[in-house]
N, C-alpha and C. Protein backbone atom coordinates (compact mmCIF):
# COMPACT_ATOMS: atom_id res chain seq x y z
N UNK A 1 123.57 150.70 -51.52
CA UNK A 1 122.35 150.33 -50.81
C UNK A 1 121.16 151.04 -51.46
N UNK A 2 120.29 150.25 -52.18
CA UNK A 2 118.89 150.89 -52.37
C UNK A 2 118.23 151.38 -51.86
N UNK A 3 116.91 152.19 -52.06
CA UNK A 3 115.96 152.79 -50.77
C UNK A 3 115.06 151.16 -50.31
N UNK A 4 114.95 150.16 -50.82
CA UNK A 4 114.31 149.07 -49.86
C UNK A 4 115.00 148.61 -49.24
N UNK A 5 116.56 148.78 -49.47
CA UNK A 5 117.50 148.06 -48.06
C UNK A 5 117.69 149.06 -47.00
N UNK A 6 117.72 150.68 -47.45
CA UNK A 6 117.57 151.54 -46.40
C UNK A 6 116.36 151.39 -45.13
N UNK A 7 115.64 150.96 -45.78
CA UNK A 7 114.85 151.04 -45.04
C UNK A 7 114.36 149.71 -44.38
N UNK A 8 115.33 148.67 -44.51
CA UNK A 8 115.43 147.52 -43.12
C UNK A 8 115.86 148.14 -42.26
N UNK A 9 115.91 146.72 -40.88
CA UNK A 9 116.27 146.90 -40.09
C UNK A 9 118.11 146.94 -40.60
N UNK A 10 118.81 146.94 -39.48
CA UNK A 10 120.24 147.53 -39.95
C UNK A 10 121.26 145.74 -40.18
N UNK A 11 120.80 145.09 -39.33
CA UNK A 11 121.04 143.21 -39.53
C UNK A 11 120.71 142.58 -40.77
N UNK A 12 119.16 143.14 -41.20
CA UNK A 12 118.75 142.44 -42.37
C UNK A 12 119.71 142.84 -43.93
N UNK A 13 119.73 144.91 -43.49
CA UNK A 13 120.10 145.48 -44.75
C UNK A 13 121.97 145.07 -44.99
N UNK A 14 122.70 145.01 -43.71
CA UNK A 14 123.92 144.29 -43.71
C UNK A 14 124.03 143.05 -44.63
N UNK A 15 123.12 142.07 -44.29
CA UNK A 15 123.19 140.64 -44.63
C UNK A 15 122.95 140.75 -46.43
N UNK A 16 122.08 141.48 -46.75
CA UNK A 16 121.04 141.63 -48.08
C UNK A 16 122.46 142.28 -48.62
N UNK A 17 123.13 143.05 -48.24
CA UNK A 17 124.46 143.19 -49.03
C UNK A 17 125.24 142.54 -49.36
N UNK A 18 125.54 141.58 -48.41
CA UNK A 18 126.82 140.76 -48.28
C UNK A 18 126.53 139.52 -49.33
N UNK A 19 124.43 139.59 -49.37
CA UNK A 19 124.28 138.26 -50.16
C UNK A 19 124.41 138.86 -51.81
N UNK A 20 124.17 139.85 -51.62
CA UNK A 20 124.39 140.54 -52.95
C UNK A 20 125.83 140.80 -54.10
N UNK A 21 126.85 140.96 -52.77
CA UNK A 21 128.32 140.78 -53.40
C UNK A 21 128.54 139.19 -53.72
N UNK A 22 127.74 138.03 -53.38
CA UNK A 22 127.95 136.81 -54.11
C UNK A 22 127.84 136.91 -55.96
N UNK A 23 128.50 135.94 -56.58
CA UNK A 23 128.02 135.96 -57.98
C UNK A 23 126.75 135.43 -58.25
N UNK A 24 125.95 136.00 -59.20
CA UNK A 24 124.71 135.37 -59.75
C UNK A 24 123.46 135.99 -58.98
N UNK A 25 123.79 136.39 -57.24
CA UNK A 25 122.77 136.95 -56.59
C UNK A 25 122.73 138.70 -57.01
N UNK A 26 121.08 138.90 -57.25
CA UNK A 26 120.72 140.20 -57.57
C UNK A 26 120.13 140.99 -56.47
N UNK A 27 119.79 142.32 -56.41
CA UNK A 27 119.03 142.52 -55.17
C UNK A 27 117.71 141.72 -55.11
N UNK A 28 117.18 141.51 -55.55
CA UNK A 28 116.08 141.14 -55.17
C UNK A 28 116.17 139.48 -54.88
N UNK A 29 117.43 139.04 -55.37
CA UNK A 29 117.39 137.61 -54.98
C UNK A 29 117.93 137.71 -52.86
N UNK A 30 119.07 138.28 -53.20
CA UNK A 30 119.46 138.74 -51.99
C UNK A 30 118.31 139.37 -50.87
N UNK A 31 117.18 139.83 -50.92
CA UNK A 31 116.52 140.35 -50.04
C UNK A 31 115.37 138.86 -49.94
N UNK A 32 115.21 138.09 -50.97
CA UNK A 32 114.31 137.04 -50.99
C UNK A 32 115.44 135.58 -49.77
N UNK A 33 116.85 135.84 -50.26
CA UNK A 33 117.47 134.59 -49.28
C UNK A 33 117.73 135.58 -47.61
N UNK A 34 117.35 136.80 -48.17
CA UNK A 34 117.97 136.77 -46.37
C UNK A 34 116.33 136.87 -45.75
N UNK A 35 115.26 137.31 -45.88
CA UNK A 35 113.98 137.32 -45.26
C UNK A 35 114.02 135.60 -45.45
N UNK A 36 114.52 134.58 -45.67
CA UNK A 36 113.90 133.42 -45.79
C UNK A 36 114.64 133.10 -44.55
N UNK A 37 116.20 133.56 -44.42
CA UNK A 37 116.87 133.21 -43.13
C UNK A 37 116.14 134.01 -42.23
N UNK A 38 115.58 134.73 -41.97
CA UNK A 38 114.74 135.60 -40.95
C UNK A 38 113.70 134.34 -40.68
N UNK A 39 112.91 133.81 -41.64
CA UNK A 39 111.87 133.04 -41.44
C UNK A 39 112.25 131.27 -40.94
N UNK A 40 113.81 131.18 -41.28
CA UNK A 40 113.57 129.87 -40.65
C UNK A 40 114.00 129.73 -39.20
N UNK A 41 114.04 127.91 -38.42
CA UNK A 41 114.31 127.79 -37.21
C UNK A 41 115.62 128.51 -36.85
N UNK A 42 115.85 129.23 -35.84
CA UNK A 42 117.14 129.71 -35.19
C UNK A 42 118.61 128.82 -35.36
N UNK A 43 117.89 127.36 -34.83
CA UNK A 43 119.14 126.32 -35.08
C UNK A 43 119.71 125.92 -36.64
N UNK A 44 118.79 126.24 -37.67
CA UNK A 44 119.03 125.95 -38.75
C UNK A 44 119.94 127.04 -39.34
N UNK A 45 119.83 128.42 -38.70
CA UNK A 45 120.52 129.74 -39.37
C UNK A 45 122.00 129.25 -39.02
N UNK A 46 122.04 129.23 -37.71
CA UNK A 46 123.55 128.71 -36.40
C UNK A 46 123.90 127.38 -37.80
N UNK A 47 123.34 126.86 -38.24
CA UNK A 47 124.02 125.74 -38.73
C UNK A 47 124.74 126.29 -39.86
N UNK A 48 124.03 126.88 -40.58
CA UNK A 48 124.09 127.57 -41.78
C UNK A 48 125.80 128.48 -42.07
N UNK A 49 125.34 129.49 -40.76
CA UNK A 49 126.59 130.16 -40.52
C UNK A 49 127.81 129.75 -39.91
N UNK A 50 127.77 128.13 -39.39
CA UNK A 50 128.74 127.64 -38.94
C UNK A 50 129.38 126.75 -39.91
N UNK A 51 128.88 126.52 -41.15
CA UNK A 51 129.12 125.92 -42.18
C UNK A 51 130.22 127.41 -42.90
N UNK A 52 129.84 127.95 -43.30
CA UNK A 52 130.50 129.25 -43.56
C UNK A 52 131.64 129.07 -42.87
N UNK A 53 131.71 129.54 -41.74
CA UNK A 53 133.05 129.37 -40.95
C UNK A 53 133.92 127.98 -40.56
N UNK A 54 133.54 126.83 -40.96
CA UNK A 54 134.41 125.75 -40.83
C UNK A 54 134.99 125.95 -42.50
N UNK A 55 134.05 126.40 -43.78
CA UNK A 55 134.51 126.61 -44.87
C UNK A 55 136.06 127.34 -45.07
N UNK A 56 135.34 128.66 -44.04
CA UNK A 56 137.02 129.60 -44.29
C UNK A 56 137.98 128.77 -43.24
N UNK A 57 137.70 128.29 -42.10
CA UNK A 57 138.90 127.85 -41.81
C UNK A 57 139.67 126.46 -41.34
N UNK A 58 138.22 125.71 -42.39
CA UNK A 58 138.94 124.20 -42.45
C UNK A 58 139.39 123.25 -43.86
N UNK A 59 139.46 124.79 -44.70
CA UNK A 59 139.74 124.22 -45.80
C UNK A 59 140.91 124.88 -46.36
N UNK A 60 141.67 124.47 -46.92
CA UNK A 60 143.04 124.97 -47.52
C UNK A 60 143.00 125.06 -49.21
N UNK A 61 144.21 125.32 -49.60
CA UNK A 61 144.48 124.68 -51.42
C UNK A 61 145.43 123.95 -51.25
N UNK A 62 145.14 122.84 -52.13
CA UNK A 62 146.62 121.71 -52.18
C UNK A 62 148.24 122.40 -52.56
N UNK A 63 148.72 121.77 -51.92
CA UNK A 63 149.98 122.53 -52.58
C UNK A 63 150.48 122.44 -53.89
N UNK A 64 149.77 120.85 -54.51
CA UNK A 64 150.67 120.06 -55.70
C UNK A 64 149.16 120.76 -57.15
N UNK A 65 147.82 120.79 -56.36
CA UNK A 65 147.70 120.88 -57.18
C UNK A 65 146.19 122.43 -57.28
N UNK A 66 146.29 122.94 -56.29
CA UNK A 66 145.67 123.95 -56.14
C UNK A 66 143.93 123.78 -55.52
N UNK A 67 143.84 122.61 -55.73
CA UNK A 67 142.49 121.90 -55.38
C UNK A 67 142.28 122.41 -53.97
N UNK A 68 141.08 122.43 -53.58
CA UNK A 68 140.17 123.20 -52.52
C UNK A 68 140.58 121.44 -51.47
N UNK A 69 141.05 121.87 -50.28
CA UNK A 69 140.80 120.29 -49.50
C UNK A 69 141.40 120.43 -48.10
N UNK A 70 141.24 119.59 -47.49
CA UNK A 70 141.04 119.59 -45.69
C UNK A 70 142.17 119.53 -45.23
N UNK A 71 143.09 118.24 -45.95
CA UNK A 71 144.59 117.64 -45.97
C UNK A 71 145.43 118.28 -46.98
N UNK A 72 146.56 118.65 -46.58
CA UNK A 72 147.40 119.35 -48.26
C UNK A 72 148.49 118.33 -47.76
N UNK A 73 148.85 117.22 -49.20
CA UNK A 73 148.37 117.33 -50.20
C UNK A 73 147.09 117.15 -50.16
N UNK A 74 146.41 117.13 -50.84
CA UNK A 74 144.27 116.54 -51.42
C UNK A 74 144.70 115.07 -51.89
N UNK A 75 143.56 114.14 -51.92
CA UNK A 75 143.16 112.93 -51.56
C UNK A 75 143.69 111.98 -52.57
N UNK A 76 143.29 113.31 -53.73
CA UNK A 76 144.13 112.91 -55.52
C UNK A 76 145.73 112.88 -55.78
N UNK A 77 146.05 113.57 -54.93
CA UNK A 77 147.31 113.85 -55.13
C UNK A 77 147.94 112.73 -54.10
N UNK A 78 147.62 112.49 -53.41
CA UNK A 78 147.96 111.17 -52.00
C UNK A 78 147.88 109.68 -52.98
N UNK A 79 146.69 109.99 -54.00
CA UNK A 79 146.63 108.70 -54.47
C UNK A 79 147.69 107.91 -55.32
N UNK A 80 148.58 107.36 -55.05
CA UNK A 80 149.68 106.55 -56.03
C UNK A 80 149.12 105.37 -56.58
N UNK A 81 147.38 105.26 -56.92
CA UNK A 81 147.08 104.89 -58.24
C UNK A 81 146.99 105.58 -59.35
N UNK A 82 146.97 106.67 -59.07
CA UNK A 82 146.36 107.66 -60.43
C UNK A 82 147.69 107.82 -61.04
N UNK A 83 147.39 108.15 -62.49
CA UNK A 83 148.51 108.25 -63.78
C UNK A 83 149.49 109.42 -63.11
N UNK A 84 150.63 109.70 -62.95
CA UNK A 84 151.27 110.88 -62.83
C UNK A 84 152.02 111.81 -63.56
N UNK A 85 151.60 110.85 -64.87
CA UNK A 85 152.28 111.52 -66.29
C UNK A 85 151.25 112.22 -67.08
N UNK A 86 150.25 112.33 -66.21
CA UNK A 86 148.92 113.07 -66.90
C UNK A 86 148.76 114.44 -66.01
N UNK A 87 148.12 115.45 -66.32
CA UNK A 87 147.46 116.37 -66.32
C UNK A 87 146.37 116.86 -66.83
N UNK A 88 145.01 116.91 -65.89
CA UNK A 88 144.60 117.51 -66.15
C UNK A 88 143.94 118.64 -66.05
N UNK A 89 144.23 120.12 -66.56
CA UNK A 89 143.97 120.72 -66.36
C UNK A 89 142.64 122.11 -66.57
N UNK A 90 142.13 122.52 -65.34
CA UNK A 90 140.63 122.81 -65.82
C UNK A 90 141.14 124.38 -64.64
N UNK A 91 139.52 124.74 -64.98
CA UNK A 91 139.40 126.36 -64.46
C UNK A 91 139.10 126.20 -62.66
N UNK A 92 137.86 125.61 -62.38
CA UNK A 92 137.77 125.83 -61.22
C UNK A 92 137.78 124.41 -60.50
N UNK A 93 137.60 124.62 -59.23
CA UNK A 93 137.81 122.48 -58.69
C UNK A 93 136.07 121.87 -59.00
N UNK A 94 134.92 122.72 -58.95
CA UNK A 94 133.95 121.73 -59.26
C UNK A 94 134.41 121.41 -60.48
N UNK A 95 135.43 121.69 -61.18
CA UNK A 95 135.27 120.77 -62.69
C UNK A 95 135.74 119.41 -62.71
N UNK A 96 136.74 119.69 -61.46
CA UNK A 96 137.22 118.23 -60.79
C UNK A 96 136.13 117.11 -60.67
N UNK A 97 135.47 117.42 -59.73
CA UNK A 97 133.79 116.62 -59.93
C UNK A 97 133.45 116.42 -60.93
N UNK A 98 133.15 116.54 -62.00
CA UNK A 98 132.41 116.44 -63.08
C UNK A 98 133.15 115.37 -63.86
N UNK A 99 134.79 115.96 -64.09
CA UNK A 99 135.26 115.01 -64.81
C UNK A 99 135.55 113.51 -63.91
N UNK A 100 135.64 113.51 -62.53
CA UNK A 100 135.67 112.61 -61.94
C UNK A 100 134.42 111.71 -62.28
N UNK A 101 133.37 111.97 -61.98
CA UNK A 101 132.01 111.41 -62.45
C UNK A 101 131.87 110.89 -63.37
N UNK A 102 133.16 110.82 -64.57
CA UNK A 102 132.97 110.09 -65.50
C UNK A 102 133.65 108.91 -65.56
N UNK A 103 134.60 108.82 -64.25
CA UNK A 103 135.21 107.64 -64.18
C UNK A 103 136.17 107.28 -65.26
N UNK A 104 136.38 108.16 -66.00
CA UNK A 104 137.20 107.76 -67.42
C UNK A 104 138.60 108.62 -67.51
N UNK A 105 138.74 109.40 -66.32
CA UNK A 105 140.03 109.47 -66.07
C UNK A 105 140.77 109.76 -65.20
N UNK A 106 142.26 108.97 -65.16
CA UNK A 106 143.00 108.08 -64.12
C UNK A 106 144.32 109.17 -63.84
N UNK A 107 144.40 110.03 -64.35
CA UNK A 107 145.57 111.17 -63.69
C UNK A 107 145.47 111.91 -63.07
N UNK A 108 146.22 113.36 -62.42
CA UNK A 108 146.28 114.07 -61.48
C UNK A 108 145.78 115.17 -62.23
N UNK A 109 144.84 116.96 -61.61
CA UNK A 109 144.48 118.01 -62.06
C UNK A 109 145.57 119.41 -61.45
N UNK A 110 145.42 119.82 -62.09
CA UNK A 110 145.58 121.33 -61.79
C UNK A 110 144.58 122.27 -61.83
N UNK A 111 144.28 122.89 -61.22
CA UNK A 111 143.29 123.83 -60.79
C UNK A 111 144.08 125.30 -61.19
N UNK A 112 143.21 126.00 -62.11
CA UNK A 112 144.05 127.61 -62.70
C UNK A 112 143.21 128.36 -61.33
N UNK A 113 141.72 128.20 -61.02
CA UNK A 113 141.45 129.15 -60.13
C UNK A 113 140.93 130.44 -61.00
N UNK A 114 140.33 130.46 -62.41
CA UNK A 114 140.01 131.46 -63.03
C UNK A 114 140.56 131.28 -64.22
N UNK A 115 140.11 132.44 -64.97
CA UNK A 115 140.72 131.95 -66.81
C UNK A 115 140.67 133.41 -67.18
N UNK A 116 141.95 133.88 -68.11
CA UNK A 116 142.61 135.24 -68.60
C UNK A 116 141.03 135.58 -69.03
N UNK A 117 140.56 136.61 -68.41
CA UNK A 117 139.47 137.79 -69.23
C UNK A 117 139.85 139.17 -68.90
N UNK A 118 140.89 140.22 -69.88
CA UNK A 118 140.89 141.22 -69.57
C UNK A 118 139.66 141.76 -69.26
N UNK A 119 138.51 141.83 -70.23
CA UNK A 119 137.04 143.07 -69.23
C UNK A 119 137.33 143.01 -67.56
N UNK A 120 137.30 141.72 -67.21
CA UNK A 120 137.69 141.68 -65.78
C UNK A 120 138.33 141.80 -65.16
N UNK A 121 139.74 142.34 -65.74
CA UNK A 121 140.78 142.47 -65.17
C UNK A 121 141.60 141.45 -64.59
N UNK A 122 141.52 140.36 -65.15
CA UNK A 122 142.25 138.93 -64.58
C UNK A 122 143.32 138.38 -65.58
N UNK A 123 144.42 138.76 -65.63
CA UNK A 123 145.28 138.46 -66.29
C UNK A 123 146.23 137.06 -65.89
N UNK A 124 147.06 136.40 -67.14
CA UNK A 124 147.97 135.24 -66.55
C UNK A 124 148.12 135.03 -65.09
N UNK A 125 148.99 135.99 -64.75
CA UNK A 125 149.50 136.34 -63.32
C UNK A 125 148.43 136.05 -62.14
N UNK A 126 147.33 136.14 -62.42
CA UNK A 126 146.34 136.22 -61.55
C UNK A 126 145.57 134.60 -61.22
N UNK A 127 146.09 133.67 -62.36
CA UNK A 127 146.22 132.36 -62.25
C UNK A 127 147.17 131.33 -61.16
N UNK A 128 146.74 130.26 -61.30
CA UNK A 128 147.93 129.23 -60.68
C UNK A 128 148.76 129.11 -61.93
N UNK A 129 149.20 129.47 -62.72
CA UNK A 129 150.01 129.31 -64.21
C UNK A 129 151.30 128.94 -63.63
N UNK A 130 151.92 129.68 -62.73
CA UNK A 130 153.22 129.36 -62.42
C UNK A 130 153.42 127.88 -61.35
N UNK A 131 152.34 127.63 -60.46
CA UNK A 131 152.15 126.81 -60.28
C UNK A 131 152.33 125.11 -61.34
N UNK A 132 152.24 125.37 -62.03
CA UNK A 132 151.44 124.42 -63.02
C UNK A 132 153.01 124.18 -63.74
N UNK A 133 153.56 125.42 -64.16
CA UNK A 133 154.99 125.21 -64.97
C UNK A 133 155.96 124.30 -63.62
N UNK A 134 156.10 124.84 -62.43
CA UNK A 134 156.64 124.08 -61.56
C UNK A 134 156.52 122.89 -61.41
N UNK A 135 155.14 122.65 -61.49
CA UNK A 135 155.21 120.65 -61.65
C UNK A 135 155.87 120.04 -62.76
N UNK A 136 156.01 120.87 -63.70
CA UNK A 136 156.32 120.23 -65.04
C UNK A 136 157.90 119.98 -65.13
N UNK A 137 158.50 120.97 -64.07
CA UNK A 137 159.97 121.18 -64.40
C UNK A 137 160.81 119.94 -64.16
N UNK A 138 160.29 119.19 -63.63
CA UNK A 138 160.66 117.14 -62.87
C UNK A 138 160.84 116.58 -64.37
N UNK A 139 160.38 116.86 -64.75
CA UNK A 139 160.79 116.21 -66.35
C UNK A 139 159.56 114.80 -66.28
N UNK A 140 158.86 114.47 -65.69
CA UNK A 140 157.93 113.53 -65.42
C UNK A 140 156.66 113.42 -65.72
N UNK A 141 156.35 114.52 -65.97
CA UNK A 141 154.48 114.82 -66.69
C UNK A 141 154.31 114.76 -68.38
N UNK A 142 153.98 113.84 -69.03
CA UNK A 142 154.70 113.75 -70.35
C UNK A 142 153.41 114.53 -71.27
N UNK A 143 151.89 114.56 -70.51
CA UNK A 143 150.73 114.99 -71.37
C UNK A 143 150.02 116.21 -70.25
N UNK A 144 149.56 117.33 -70.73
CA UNK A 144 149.23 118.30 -70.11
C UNK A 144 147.36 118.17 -70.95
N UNK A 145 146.36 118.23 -70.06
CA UNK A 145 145.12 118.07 -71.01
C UNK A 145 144.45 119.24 -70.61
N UNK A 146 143.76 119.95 -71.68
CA UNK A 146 143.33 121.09 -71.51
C UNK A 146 142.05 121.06 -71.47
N UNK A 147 141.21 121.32 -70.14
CA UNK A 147 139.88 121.29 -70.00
C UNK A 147 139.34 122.61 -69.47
N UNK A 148 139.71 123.64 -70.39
CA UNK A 148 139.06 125.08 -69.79
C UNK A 148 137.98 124.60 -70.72
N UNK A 149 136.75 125.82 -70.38
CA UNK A 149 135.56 125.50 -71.02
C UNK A 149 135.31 126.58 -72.53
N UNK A 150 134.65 126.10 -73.19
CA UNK A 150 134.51 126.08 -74.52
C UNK A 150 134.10 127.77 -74.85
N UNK A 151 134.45 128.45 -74.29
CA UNK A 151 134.25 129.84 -74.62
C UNK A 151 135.02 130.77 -74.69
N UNK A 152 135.10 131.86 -74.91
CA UNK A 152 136.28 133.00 -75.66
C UNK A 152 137.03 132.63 -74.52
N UNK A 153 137.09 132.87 -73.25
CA UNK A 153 138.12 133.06 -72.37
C UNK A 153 138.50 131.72 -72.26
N UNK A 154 138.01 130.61 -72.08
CA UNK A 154 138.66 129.35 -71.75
C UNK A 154 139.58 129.14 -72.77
N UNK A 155 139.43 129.26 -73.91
CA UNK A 155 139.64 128.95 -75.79
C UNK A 155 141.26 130.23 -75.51
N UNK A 156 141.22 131.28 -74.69
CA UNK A 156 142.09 132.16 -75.02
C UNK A 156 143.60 131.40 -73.66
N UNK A 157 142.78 131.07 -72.64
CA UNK A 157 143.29 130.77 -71.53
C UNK A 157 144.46 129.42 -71.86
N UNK A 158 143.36 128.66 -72.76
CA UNK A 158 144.20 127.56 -73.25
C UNK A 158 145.48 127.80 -73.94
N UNK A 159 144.79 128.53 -75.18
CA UNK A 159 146.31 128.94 -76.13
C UNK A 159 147.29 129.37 -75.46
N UNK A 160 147.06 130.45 -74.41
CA UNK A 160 148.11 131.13 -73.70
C UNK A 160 148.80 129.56 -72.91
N UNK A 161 148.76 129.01 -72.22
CA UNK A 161 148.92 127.74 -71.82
C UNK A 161 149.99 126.83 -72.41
N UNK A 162 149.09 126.79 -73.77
CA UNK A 162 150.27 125.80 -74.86
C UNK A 162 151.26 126.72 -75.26
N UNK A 163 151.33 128.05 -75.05
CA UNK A 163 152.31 128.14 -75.76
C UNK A 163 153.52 127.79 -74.59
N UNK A 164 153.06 128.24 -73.40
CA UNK A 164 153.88 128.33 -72.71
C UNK A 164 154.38 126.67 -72.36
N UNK A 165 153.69 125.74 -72.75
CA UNK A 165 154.17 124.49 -72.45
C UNK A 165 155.22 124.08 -73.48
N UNK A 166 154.53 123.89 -74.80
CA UNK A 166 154.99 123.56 -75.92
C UNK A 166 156.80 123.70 -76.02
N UNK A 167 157.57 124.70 -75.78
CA UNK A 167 158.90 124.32 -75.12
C UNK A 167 159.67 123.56 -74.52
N UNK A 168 158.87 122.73 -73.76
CA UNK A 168 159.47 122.00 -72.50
C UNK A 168 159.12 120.61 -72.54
N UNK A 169 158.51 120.42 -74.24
CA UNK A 169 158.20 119.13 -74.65
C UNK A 169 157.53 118.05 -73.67
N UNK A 170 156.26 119.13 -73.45
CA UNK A 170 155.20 118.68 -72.76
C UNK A 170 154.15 118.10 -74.12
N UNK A 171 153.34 116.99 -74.00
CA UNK A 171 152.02 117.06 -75.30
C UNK A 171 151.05 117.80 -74.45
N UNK A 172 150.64 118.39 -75.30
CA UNK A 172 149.05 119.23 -75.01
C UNK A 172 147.97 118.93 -76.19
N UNK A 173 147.01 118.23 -74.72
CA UNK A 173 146.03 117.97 -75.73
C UNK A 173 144.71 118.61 -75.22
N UNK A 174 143.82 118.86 -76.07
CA UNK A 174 142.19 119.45 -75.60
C UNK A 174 141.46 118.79 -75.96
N UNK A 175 140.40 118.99 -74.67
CA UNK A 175 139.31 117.91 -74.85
C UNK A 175 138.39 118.21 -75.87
N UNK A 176 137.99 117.24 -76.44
CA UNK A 176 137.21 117.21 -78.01
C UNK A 176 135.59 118.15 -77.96
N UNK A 177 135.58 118.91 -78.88
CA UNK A 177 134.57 119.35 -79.03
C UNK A 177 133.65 118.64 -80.05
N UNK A 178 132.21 119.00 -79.52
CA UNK A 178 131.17 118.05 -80.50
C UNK A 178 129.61 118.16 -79.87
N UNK A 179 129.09 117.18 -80.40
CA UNK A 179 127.90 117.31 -80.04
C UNK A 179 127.46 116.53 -79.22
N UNK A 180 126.16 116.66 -78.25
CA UNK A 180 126.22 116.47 -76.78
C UNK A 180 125.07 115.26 -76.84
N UNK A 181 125.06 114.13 -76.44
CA UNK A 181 124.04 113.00 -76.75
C UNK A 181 122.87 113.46 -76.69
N UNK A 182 122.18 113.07 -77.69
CA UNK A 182 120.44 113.40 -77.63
C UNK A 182 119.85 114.34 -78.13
N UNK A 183 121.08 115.28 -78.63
CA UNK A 183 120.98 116.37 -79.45
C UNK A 183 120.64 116.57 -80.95
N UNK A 184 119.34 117.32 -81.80
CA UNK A 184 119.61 117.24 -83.18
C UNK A 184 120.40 118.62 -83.56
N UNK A 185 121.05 118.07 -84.54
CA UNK A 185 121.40 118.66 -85.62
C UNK A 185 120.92 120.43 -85.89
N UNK A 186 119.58 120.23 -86.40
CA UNK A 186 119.08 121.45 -86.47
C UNK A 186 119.08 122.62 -85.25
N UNK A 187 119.58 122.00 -83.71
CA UNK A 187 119.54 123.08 -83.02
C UNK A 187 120.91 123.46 -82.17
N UNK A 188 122.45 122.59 -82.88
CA UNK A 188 123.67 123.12 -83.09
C UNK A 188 123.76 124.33 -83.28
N UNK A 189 124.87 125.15 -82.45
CA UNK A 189 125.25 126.30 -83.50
C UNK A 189 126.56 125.58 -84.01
N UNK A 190 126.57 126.73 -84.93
CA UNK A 190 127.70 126.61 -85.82
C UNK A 190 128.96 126.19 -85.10
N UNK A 191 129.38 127.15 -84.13
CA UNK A 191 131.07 126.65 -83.69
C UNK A 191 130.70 124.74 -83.32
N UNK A 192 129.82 124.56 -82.86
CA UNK A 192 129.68 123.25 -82.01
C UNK A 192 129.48 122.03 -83.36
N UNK A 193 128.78 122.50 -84.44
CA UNK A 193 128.76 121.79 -85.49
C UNK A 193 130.14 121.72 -86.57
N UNK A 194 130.95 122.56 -86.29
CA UNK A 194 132.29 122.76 -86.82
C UNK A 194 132.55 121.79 -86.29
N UNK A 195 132.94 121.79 -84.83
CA UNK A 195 134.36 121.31 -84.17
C UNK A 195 133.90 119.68 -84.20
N UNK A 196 132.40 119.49 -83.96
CA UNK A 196 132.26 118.27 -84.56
C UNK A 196 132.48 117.16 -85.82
N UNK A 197 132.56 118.29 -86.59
CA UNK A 197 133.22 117.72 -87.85
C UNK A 197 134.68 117.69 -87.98
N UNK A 198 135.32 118.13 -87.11
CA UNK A 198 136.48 118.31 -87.23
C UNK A 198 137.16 117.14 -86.05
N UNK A 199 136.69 116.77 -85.18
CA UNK A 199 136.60 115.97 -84.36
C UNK A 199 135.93 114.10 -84.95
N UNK A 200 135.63 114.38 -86.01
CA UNK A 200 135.04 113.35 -86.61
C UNK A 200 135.90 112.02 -86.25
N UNK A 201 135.23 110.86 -85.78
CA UNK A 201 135.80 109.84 -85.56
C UNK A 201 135.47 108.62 -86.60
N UNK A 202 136.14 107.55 -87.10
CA UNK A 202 136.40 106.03 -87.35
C UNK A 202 135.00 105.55 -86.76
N UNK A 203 133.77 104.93 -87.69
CA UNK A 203 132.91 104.43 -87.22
C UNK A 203 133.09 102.45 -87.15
């Protein structure tokens, strides 16, 4: 607690903490969202904080596939249109959204829930990893797709991944790296201008 949270009231300097242990919030962001909840209507705070609490206790993780959802199984996993010989697998469930939004693909996800970064102390174990080998053991998932994100830990999270698949004559594939529409040339870095060339497609 700083000397400007010492010196709230004891409700405000509570709250200004709690917003502070979120990721991305700093003190000073934290003392700017909780004086704003001070400043709005009463019924809007009650809404606010009742959202919070239907969060913790009306939402579960799927069983099949770790996904954040109301019903276990989740809605994806219920669906017996989607591919079931696919996987795909990503770090957290908004990635679910995203790749959903593209409409361009028709299989089931796995959710890791985080990606290996020793500094942080988050190792394999600390994943859904074992999760993930269990679906596979049916002999029925023939492609595992790797959608951690494009940085040291996703890039490390993956490898660790294939190796552990690659045995059990799973395919593992990763999603293509390259360059992002609308983008020039001159303001690529290097890894992104690599993998694009390496990714090069049949015009």
């Amino acid at each position: 607690m700083n000397d400007a949270t010492a010196a709230a009231a004891a409700p405000v300097a509570r709250l200004i903490d709690e917003f502070h242990k979120l990721p991305g919030v700093g003190p000073k962001s934290a003392q700017r969202l909780t004086y704003h909840l001070l400043r709005i209507p009463h019924e809007d705070a009650l809404a606010l904080a009742q959202a919070i609490i239907e969060l913790k206790e009306k939402t579960v993780l799927c069983s099949v596939c770790q996904n954040v959802t109301e019903q276990d199984p989740c809605v994806i996993c219920r669906d017996d249109g989607r591919d079931r010989a696919t996987i795909c697998v990503v770090e957290e469930p908004l990635d679910i959204l995203a790749v959903e939004r593209t409409r361009g693909f028709h299989g089931l996800y796995h959710v890791l829930h985080g990606v290996i970064s020793p500094m942080d102390g988050i190792g394999p174990d600390d994943l859904k990893v074992g999760e993930l080998l269990a679906r596979l053991r049916g002999g029925s998932v023939h492609e595992v797709i790797m959608a951690t994100n494009p940085n040291l830990e996703g890039e490390a999270t993956s490898m660790y991944i294939s190796r552990l698949l690659t045995p059990l004559g799973v395919r593992v594939t990763r999603l293509a790296r390259g360059l992002p529409m609308g983008s020039d040339l001159e303001y690529a870095d290097d890894v992104t201008l690599s993998r694009a060339l390496e990714n090069r497609q049949d015009v």
